[in-house]
C-alpha atoms as a PDB file:
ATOM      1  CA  UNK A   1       0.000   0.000   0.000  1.00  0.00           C
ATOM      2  CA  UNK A   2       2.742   2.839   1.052  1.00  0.00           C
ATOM      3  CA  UNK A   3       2.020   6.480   0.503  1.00  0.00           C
ATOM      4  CA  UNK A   4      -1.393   7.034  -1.504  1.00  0.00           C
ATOM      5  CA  UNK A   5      -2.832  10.513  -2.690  1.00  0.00           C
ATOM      6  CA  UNK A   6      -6.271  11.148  -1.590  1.00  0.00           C
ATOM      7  CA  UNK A   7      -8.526  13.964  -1.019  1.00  0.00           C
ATOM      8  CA  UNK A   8      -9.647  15.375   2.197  1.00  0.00           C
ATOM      9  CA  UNK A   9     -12.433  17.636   2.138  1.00  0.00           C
ATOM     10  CA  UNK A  10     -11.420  18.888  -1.450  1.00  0.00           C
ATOM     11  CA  UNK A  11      -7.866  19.264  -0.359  1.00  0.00           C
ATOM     12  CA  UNK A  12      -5.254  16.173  -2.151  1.00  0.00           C
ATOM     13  CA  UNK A  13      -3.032  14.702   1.221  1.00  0.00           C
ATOM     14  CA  UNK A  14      -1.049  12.011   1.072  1.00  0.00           C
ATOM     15  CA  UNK A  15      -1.665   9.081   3.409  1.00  0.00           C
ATOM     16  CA  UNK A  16       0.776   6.466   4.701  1.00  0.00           C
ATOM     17  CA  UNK A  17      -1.452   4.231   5.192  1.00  0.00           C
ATOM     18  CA  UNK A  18       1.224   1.704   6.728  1.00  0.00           C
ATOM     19  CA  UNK A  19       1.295   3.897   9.562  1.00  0.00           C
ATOM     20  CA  UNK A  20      -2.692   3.850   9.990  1.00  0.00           C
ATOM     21  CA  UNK A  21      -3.609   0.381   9.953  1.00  0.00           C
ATOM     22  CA  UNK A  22      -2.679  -3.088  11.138  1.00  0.00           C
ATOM     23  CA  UNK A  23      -2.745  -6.652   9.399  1.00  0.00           C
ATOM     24  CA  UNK A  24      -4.101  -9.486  11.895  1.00  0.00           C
ATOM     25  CA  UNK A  25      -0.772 -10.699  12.322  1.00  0.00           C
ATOM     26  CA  UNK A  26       0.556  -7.008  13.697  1.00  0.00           C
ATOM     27  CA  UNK A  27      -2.426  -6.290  15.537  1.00  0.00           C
ATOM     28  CA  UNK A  28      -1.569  -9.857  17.465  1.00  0.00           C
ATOM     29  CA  UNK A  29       1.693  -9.011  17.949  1.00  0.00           C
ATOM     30  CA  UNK A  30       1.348  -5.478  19.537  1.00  0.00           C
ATOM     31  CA  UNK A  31      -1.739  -7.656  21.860  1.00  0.00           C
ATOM     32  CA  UNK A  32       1.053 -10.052  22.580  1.00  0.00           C
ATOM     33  CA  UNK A  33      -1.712 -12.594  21.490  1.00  0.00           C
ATOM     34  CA  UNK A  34      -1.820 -15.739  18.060  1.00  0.00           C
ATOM     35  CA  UNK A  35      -3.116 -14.734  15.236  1.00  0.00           C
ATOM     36  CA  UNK A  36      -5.349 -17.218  15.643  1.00  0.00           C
ATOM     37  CA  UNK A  37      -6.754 -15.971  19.036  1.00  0.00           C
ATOM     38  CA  UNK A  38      -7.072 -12.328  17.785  1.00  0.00           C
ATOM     39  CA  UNK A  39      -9.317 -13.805  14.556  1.00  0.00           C
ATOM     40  CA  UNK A  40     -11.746 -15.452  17.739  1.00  0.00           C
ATOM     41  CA  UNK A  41     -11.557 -12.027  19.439  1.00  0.00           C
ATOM     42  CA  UNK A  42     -12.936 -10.078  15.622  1.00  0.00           C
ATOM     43  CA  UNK A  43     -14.991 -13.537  15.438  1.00  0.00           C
ATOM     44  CA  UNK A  44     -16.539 -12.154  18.824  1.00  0.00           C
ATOM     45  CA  UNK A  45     -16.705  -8.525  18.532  1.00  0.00           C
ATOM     46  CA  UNK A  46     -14.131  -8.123  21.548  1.00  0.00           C
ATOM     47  CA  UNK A  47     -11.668  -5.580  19.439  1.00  0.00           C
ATOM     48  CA  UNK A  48     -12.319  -2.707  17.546  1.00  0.00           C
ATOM     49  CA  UNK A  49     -11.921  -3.711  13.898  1.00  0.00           C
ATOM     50  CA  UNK A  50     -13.407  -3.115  10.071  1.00  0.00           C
ATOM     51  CA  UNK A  51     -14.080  -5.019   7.119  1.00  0.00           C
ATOM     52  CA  UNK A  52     -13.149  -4.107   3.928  1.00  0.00           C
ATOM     53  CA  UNK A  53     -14.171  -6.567   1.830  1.00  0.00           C
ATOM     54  CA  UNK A  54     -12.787  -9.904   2.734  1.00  0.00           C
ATOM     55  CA  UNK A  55      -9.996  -8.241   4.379  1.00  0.00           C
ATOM     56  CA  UNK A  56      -9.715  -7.448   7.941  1.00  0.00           C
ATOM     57  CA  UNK A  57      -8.754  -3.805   8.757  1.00  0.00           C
ATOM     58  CA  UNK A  58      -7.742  -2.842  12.121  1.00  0.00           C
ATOM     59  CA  UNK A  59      -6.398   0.769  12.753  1.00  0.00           C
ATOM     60  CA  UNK A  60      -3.731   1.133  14.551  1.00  0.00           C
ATOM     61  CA  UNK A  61      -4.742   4.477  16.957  1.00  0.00           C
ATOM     62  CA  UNK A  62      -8.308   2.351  17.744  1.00  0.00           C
ATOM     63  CA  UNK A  63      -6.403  -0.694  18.945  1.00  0.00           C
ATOM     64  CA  UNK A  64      -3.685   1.178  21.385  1.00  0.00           C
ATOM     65  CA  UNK A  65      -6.870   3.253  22.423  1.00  0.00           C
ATOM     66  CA  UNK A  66      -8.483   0.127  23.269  1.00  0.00           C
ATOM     67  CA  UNK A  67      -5.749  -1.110  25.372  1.00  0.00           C
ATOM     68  CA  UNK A  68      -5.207   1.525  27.005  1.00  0.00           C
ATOM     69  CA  UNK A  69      -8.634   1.834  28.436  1.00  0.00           C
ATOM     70  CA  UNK A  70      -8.194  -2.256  29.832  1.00  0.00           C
ATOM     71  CA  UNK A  71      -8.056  -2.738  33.235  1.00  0.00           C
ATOM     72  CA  UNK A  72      -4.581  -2.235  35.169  1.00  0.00           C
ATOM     73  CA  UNK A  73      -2.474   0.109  36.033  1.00  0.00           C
ATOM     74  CA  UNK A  74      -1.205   3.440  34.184  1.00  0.00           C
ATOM     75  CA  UNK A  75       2.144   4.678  34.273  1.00  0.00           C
ATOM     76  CA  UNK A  76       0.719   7.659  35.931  1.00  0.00           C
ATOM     77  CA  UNK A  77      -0.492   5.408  38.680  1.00  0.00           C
ATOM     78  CA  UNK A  78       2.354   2.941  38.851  1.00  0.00           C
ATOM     79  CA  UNK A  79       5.073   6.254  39.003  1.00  0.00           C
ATOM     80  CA  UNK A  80       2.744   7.622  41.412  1.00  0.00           C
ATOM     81  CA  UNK A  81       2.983   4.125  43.865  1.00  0.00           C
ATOM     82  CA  UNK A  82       6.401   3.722  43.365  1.00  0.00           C
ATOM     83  CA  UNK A  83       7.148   7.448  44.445  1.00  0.00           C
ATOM     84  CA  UNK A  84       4.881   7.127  47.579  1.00  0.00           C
ATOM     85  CA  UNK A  85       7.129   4.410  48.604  1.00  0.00           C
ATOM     86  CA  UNK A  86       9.950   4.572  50.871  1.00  0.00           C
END
């Protein structure tokens, strides 16, 4: 894919479109999950994801915003624990 010309709102941009979206095999990688196991989480609706086609799109900003709204701890919190520690 690489670096496409579109237009936006009238306006031609160029897109990187690497840079934008993930193949199942990325996406499983940065969820430190199979490919395999990500396909039964798109099977079951548990990540964000689109279809294009046959394909399976996933964008990169919607899966690290996903993550980062799982349950845990944030570095905010973690820094903040370890710094109210003697």
């Amino acid at each position: 894919m690489g670096q496409k010309k579109t237009k936006l709102n009238g306006a031609e941009a160029s897109v990187n479109w690497e840079s934008i979206r993930l193949t199942v095999a990325q996406a499983a990688a940065v969820a430190n999950k199979t490919p395999k196991a990500l396909r039964m989480d798109i099977a079951r609706n548990r990540i964000p994801y689109r279809r294009w086609g046959k394909s399976i799109v996933i964008l990169k900003h919607e899966l690290l915003e996903f993550m980062s709204d799982l349950p845990g701890v944030s570095v905010e919190e973690a820094r903040a624990n370890v710094e109210g520690k003697p």
